[in-house]
C-alpha atoms as a PDB file:
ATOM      1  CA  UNK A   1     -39.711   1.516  14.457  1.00  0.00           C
ATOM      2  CA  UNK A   2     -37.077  -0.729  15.899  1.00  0.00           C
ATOM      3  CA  UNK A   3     -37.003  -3.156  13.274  1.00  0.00           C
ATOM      4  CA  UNK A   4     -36.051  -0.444  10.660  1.00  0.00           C
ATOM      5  CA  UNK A   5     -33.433   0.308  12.585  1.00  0.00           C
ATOM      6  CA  UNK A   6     -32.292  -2.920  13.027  1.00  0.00           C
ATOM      7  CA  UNK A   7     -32.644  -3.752   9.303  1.00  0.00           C
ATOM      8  CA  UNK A   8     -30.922  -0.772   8.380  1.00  0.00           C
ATOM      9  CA  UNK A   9     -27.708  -1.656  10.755  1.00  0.00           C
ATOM     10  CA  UNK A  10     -27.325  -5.040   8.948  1.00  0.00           C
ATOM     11  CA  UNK A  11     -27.273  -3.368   5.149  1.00  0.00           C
ATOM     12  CA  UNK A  12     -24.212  -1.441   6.253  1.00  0.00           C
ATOM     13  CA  UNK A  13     -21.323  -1.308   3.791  1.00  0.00           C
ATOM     14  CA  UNK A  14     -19.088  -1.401   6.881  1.00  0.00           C
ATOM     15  CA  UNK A  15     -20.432  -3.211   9.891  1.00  0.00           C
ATOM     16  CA  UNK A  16     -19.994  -2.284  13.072  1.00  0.00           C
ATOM     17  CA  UNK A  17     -17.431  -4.313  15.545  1.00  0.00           C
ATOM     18  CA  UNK A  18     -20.474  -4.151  18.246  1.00  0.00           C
ATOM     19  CA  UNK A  19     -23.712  -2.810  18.609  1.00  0.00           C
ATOM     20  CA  UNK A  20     -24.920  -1.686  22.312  1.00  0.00           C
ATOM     21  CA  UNK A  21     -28.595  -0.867  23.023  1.00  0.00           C
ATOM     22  CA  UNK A  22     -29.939   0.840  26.263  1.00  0.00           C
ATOM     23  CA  UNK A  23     -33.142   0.068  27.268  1.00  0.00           C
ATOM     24  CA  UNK A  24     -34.334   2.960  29.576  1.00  0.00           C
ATOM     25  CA  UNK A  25     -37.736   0.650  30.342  1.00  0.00           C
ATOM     26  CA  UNK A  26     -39.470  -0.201  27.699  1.00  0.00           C
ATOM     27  CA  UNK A  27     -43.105  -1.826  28.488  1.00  0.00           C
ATOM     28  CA  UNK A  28     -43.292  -3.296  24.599  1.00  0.00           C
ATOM     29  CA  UNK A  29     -41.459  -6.456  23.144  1.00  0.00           C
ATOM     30  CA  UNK A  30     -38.293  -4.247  22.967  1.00  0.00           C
ATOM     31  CA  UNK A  31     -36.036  -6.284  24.581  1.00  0.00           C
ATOM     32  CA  UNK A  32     -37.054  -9.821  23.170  1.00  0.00           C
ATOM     33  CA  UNK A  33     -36.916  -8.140  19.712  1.00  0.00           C
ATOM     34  CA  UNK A  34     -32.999  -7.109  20.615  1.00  0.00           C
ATOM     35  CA  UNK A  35     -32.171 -10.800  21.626  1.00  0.00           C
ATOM     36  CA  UNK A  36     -33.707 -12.179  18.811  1.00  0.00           C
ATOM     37  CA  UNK A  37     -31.869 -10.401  16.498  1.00  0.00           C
ATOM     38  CA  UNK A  38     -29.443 -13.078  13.968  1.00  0.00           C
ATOM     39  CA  UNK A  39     -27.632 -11.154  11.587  1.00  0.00           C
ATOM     40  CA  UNK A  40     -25.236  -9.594  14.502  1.00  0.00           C
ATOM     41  CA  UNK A  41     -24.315  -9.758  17.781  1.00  0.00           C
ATOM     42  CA  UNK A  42     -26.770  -6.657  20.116  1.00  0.00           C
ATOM     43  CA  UNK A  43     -25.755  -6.110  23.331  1.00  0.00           C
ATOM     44  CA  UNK A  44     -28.914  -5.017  25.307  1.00  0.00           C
ATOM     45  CA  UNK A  45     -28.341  -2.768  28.470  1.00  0.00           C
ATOM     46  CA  UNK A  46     -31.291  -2.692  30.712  1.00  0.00           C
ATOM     47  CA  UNK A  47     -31.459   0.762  32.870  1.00  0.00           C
ATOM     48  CA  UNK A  48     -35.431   1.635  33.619  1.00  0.00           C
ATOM     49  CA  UNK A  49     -36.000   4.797  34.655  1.00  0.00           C
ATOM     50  CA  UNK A  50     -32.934   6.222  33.072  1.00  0.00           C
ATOM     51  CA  UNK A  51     -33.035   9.505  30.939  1.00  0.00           C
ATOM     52  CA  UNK A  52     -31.270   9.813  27.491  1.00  0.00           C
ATOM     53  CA  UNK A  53     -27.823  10.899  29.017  1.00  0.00           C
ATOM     54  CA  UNK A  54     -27.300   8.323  31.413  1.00  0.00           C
ATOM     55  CA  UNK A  55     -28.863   5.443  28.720  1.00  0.00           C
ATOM     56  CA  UNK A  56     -26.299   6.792  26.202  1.00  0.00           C
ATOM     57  CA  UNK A  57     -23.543   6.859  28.638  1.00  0.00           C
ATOM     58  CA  UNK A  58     -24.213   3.374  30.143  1.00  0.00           C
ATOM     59  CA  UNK A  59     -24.083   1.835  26.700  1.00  0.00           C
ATOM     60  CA  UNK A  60     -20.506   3.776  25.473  1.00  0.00           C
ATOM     61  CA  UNK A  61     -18.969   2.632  29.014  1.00  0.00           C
ATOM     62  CA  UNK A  62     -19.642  -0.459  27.863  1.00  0.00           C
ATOM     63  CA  UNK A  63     -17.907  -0.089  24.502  1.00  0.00           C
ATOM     64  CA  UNK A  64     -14.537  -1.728  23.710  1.00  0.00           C
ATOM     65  CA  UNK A  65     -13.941   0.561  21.040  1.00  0.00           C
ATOM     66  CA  UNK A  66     -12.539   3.284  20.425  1.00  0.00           C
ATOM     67  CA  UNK A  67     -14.732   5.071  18.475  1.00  0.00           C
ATOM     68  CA  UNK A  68     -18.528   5.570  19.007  1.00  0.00           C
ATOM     69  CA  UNK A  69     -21.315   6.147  16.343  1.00  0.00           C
ATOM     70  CA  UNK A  70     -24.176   7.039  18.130  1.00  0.00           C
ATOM     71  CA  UNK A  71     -27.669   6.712  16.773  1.00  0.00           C
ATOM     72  CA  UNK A  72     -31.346   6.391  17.561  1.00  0.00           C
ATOM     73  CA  UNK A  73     -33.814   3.484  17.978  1.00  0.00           C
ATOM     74  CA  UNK A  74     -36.295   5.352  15.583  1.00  0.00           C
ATOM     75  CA  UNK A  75     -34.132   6.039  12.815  1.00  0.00           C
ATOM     76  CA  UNK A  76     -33.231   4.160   9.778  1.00  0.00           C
ATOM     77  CA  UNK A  77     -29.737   4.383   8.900  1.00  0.00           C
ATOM     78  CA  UNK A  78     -28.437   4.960   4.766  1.00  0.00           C
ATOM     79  CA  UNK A  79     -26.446   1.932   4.042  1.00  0.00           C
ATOM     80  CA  UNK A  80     -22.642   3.972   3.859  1.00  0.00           C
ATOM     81  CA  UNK A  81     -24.065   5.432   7.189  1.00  0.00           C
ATOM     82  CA  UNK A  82     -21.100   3.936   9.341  1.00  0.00           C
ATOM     83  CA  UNK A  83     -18.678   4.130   6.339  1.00  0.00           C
ATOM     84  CA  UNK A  84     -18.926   7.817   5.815  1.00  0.00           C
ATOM     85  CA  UNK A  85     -19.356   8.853   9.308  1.00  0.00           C
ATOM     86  CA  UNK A  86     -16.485   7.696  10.537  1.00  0.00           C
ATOM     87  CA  UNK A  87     -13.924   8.667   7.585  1.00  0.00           C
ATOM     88  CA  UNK A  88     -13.392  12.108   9.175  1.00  0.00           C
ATOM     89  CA  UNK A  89     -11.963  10.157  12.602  1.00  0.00           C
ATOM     90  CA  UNK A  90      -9.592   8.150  10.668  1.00  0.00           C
ATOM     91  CA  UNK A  91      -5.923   8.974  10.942  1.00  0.00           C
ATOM     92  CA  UNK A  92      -4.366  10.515   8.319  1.00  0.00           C
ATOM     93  CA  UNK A  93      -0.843   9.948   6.787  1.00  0.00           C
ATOM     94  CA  UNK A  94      -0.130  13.958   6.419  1.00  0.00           C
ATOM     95  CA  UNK A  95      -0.811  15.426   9.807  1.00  0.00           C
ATOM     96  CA  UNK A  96      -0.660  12.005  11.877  1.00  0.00           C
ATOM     97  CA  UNK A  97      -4.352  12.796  13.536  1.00  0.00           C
ATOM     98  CA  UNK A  98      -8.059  12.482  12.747  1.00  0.00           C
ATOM     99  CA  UNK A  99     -10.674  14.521  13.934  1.00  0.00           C
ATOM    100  CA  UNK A 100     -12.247  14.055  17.238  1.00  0.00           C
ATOM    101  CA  UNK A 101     -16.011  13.919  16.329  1.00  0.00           C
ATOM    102  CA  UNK A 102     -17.641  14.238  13.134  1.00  0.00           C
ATOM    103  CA  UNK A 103     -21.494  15.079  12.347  1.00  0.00           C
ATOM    104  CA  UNK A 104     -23.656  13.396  10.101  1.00  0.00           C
ATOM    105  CA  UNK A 105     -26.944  14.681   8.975  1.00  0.00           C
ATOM    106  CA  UNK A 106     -30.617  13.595   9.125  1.00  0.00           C
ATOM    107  CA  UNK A 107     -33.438  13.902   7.082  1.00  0.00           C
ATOM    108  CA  UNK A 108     -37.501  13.608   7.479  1.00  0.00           C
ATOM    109  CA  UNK A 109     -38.729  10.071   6.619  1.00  0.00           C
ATOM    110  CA  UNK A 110     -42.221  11.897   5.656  1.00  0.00           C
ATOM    111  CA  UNK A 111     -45.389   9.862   4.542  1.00  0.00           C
ATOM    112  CA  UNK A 112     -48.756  11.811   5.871  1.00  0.00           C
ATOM    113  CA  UNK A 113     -49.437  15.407   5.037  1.00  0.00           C
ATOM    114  CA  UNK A 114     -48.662  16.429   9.023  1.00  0.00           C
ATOM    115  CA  UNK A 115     -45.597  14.687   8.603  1.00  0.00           C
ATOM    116  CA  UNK A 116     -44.391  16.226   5.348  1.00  0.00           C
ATOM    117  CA  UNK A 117     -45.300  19.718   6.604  1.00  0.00           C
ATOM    118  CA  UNK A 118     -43.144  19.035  10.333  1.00  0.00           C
ATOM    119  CA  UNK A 119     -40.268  18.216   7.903  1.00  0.00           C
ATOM    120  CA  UNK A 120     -40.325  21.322   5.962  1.00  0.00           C
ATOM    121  CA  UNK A 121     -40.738  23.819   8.793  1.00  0.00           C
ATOM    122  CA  UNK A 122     -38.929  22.692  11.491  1.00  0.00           C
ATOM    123  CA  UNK A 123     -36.131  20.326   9.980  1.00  0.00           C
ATOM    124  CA  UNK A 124     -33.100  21.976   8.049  1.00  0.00           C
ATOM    125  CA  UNK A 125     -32.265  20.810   4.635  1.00  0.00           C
ATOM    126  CA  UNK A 126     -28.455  20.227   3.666  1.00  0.00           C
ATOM    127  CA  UNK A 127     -28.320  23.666   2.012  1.00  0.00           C
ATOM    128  CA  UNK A 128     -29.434  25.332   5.265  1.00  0.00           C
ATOM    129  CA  UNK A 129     -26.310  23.708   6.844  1.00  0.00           C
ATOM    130  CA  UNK A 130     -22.583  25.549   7.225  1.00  0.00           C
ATOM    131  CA  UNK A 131     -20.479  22.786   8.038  1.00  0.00           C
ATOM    132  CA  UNK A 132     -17.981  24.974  10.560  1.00  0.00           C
ATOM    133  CA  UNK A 133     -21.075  25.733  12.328  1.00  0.00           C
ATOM    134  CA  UNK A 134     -22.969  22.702  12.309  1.00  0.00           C
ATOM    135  CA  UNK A 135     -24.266  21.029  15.530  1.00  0.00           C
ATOM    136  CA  UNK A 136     -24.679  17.309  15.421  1.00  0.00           C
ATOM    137  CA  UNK A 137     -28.257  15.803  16.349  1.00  0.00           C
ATOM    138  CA  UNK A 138     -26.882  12.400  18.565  1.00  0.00           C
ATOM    139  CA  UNK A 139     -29.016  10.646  15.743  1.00  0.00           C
ATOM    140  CA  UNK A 140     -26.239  10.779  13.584  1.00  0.00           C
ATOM    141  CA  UNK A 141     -22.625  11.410  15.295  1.00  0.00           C
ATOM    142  CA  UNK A 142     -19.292   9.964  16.107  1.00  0.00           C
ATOM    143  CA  UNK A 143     -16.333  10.730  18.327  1.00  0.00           C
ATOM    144  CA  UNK A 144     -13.805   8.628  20.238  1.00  0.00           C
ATOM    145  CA  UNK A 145     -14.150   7.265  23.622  1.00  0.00           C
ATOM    146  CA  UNK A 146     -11.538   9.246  24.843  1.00  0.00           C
ATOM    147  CA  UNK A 147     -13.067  12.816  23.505  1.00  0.00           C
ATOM    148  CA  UNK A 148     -16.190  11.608  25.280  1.00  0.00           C
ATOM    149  CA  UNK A 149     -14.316  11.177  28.993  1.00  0.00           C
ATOM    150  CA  UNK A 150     -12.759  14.234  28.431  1.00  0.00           C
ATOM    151  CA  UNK A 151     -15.519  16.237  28.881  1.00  0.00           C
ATOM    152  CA  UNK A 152     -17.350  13.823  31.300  1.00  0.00           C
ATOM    153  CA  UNK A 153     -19.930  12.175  28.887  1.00  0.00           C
ATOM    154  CA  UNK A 154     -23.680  13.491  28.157  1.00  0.00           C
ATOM    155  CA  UNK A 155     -25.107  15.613  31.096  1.00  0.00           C
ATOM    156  CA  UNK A 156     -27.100  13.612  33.398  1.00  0.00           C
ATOM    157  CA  UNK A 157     -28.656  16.097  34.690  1.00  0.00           C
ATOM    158  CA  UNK A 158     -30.576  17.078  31.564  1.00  0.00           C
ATOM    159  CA  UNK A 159     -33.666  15.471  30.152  1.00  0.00           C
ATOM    160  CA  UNK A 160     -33.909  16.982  26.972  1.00  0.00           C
ATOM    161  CA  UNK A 161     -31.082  18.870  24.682  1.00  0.00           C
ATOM    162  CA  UNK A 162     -28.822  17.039  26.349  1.00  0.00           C
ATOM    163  CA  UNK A 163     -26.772  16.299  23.075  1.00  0.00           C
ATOM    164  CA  UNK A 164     -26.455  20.275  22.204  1.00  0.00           C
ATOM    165  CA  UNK A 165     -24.535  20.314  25.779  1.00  0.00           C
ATOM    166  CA  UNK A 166     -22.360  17.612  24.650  1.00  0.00           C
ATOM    167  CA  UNK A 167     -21.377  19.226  21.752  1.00  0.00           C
ATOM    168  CA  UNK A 168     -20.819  22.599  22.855  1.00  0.00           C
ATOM    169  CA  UNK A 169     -18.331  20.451  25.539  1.00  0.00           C
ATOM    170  CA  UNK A 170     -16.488  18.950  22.325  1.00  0.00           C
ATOM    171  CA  UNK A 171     -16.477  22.206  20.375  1.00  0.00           C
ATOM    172  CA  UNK A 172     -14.889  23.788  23.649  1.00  0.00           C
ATOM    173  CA  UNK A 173     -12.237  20.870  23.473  1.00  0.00           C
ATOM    174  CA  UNK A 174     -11.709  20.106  20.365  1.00  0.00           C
ATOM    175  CA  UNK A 175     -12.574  22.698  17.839  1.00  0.00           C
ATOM    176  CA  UNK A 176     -14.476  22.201  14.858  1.00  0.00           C
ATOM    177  CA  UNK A 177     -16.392  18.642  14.071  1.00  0.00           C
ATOM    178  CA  UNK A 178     -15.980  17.003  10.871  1.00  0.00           C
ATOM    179  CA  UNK A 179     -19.199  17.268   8.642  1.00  0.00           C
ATOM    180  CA  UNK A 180     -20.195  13.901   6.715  1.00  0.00           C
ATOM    181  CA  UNK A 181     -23.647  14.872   4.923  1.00  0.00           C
ATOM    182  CA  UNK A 182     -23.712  11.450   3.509  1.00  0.00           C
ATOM    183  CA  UNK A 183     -23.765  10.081   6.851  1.00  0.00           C
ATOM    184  CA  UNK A 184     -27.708  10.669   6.766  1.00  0.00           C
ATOM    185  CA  UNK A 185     -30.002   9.203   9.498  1.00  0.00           C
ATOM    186  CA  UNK A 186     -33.731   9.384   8.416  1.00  0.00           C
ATOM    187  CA  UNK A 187     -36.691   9.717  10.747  1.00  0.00           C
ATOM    188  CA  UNK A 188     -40.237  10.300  11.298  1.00  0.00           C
ATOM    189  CA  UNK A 189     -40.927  13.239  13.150  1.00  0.00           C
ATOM    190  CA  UNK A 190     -44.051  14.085  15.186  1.00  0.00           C
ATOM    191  CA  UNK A 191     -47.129  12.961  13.800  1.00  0.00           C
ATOM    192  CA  UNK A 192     -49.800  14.914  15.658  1.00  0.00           C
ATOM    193  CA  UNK A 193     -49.716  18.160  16.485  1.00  0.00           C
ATOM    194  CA  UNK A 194     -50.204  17.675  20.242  1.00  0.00           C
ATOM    195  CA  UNK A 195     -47.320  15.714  20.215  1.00  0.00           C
ATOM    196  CA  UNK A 196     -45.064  17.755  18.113  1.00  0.00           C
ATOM    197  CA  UNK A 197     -46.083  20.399  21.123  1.00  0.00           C
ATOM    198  CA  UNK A 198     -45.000  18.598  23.943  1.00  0.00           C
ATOM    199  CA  UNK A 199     -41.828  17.486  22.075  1.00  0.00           C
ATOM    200  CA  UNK A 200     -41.033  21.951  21.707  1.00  0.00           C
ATOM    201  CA  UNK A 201     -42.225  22.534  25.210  1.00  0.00           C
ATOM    202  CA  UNK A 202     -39.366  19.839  26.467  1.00  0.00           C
ATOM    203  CA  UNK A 203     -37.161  21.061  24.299  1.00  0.00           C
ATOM    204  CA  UNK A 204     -37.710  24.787  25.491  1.00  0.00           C
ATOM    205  CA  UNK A 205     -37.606  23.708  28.887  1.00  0.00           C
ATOM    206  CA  UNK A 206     -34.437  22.155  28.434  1.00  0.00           C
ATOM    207  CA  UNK A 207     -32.973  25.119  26.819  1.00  0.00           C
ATOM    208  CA  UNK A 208     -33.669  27.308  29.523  1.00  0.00           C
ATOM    209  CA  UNK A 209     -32.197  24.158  32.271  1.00  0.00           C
ATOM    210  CA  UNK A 210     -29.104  24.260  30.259  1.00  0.00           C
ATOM    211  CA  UNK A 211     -29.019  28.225  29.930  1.00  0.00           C
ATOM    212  CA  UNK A 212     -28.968  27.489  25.846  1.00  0.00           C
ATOM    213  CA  UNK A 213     -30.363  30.097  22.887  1.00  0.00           C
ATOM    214  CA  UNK A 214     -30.930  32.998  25.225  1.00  0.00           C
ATOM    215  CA  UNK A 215     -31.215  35.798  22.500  1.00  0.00           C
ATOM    216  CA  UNK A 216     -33.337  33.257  20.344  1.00  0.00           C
ATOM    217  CA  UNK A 217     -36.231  33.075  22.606  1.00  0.00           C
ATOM    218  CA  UNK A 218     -35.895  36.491  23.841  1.00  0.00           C
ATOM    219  CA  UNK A 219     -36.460  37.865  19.897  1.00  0.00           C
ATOM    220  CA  UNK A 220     -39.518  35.464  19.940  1.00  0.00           C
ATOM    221  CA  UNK A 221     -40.602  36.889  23.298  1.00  0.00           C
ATOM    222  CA  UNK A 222     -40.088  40.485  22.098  1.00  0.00           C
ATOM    223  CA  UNK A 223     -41.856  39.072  18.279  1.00  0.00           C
ATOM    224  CA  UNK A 224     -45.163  38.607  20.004  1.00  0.00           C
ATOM    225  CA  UNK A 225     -45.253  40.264  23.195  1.00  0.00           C
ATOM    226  CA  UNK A 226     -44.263  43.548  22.136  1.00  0.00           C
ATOM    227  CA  UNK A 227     -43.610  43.901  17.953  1.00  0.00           C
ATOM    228  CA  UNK A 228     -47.053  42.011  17.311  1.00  0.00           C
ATOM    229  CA  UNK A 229     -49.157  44.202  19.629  1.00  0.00           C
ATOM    230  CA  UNK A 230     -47.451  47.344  18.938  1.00  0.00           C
ATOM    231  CA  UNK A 231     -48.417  46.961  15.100  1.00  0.00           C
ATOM    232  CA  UNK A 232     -51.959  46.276  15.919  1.00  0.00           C
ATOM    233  CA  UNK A 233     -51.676  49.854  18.046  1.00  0.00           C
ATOM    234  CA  UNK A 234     -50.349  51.505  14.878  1.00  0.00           C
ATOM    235  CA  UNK A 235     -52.873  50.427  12.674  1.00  0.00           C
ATOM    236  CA  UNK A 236     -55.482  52.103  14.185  1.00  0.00           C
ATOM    237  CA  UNK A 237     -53.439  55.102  13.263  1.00  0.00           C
ATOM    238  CA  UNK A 238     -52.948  54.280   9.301  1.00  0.00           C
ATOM    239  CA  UNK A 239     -53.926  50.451   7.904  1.00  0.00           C
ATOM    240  CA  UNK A 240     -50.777  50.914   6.088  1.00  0.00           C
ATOM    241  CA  UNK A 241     -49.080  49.115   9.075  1.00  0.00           C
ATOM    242  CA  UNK A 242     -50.749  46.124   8.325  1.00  0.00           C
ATOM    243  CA  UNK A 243     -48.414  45.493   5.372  1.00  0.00           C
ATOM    244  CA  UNK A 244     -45.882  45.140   8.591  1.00  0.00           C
ATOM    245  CA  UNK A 245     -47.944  42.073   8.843  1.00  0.00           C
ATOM    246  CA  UNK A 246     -47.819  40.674   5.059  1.00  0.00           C
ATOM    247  CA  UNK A 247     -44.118  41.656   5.161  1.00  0.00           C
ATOM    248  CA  UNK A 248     -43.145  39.807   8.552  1.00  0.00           C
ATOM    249  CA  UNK A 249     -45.948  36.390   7.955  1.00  0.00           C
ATOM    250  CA  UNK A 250     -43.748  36.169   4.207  1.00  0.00           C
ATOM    251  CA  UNK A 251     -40.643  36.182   5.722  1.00  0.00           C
ATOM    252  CA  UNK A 252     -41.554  33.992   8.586  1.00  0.00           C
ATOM    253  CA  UNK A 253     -42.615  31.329   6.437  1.00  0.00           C
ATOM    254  CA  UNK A 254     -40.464  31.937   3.628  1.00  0.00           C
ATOM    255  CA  UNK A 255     -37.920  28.895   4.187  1.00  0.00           C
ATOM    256  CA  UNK A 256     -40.222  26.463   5.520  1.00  0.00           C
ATOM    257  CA  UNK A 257     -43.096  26.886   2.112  1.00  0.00           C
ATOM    258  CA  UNK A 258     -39.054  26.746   0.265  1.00  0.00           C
ATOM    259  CA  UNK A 259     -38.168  23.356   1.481  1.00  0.00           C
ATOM    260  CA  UNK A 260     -41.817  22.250   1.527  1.00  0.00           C
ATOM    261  CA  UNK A 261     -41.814  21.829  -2.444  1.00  0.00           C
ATOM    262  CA  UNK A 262     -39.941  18.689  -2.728  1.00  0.00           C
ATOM    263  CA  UNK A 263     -41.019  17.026   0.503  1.00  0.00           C
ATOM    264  CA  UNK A 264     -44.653  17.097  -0.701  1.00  0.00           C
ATOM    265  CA  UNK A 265     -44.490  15.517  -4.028  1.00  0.00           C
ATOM    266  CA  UNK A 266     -45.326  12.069  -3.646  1.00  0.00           C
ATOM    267  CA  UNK A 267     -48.609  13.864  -1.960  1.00  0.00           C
ATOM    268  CA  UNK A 268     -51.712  13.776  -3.410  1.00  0.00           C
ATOM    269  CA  UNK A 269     -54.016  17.380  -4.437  1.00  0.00           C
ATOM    270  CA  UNK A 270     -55.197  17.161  -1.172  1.00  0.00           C
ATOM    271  CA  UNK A 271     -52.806  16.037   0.721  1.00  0.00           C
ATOM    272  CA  UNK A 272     -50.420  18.828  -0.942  1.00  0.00           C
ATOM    273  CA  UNK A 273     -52.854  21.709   0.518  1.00  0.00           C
ATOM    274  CA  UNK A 274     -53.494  20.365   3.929  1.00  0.00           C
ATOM    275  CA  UNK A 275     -49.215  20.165   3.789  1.00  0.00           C
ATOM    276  CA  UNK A 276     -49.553  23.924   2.879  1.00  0.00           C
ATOM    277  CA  UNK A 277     -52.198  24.726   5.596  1.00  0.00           C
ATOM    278  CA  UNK A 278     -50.841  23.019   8.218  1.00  0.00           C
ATOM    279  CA  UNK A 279     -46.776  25.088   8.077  1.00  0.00           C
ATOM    280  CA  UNK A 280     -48.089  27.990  10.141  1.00  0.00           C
ATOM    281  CA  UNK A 281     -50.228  26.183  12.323  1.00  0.00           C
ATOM    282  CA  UNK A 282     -47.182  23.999  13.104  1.00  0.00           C
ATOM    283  CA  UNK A 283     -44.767  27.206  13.030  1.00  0.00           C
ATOM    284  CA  UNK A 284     -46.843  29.026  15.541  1.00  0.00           C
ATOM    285  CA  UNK A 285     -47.510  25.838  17.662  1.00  0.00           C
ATOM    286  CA  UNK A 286     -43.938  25.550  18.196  1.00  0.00           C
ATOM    287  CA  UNK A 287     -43.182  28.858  19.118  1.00  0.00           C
ATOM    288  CA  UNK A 288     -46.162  29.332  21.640  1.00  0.00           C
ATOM    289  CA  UNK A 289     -44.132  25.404  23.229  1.00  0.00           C
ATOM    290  CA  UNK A 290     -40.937  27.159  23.272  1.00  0.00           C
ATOM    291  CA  UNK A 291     -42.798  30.446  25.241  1.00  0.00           C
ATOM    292  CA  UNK A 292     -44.239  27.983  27.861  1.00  0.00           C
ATOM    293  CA  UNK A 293     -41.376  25.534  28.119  1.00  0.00           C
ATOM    294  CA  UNK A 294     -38.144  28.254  28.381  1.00  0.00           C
ATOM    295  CA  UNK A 295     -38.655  29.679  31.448  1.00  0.00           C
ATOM    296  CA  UNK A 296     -40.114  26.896  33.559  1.00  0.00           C
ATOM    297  CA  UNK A 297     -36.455  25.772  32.904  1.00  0.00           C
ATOM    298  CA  UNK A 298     -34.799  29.109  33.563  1.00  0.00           C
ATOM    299  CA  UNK A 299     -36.625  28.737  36.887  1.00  0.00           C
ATOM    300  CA  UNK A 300     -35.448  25.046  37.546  1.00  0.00           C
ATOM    301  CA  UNK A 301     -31.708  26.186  37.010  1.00  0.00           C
ATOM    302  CA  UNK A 302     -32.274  29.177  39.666  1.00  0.00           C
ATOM    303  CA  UNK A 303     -32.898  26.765  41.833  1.00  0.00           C
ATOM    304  CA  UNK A 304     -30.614  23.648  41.258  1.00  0.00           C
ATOM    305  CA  UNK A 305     -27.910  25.374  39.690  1.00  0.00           C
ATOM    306  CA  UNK A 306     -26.334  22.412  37.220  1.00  0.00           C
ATOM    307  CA  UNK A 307     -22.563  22.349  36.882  1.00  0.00           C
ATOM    308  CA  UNK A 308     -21.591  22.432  33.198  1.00  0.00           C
ATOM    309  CA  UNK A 309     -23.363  24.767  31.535  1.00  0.00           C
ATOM    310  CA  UNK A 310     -22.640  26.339  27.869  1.00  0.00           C
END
């Protein structure tokens, strides 16, 4: 996965003045791949044992610039990545100031049916995205040095969603991000489904550390704890409740079968209906993670109560 990345930095249309690369302990040949590297100049930061946050923010304190595109080492970058990303941030001759941070956007780099099927359900599309509203992924930002000390750098006290913190800091700040959908980062997302359910677990549990998307989980508590159940009880009374069913399973799965379409179509037959088969398993996977993983961090921030929170 690194070397995509790596490839991908040195087709650029506009290079970057340095690259910096934290290592949070790596047990591959990740670090003698970053030094062997020709085509530009990698700094590699070595911090084992660090988390995302304090692996990010060790590698912008050591930037000399004064703007910072952040990215992932399991990502491969568009070529006007850098270019269009950091347009927004440049100063303009009207107003006499640039924007702050701007997001780009990411997209599934989908091969395997699993793959193509994560993508559609769980990864939004560009026409899902309003750009006032948009939250970057950390995949695919930028924002200056100095917008990044003002609201003291990634939380280090968060393991996962630590980059939704950080950008509710900057909206709090700044106001609204730029939007650069051409600035697209692509990735592979989960490949198994046991992995793909640890990965919503974390993510849960960090929502519920960093006190994030409280009346999203409680809808998907009150979805299948009580709305579930209670239409099972009333269709022992008429089986016309079951359409309840039909009607809520279609509009569950409505977007995710929408952006499934053109995800699956260098698929195979087969491939195509184990793509189709495999959305709700995935949709309900995720949901059951997010069940299991919110409040074990709703119960970690009773009891360590983190500064900073949205």
């Amino acid at each position: 996965m690194l070397p995509m990345l790596l490839d991908s930095i040195a087709a650029q249309t506009r290079q970057p003045d340095e690259v910096i690369i934290c290592d949070g302990g790596s047990t591959d040949n990740t670090i003698e791949l970053l030094r062997a590297e020709r085509r530009y100049l990698v700094r590699v930061i070595e911090r084992p044992g660090s988390n995302i946050s304090q692996g990010r923010n060790a590698a912008i304190t050591e930037a000399t610039g004064d703007v910072i595109a952040s990215t992932d080492a399991g990502v491969r970058l568009d070529p006007k990545w850098l270019e269009k990303l950091v347009e927004p941030l440049a100063f303009s001759r009207s107003d006499k100031r640039g924007r702050e941070v701007c997001a780009g956007f990411f997209l599934p780099n989908v091969h395997t049916p699993f793959e193509v099927a994560m993508g559609a359900t769980v990864l939004p599309q560009l026409a899902d995205v309003n750009p006032e509203k948009f939250l970057p992924s950390s995949r695919s930002v930028t924002f200056t040095k100095a917008a990044w000390q003002a609201v003291g750098g990634y939380p280090e006290w968060l393991d996962y969603g630590e980059d939704l913190v950080f950008d509710f800091a900057l909206l709090r700040k700044y106001g609204s991000f730029g939007f650069a959908p051409e600035a697209i980062a692509y990735f592979k997302p989960r490949g198994s489904l046991e992995s793909f359910f640890r990965q919503y677990y974390l993510y849960a549990r960090g929502d519920g550390k960093a006190n994030l998307w409280l009346k999203r989980h409680l809808i998907r508590y009150g979805t299948y704890l009580i709305g579930i159940p209670t239409i099972a009880l009333l269709s022992t009374l008429s089986p016309w409740f079951l359409l309840l069913y039909v009607v809520g399973v279609a509009l569950y799965l409505k977007r995710p079968y929408q952006r499934l379409n053109p995800l699956m179509r260098d698929l195979n037959r087969s491939g195509q209906l184990k793509a189709i088969g495999w959305v709700p398993v995935i949709r309900v996977a995720g949901d059951i993670a997010k069940m299991i993983g919110y409040p074990i961090g709703v119960w970690w921030r009773i009891r360590h109560k983190p500064r900073n929170l949205t």
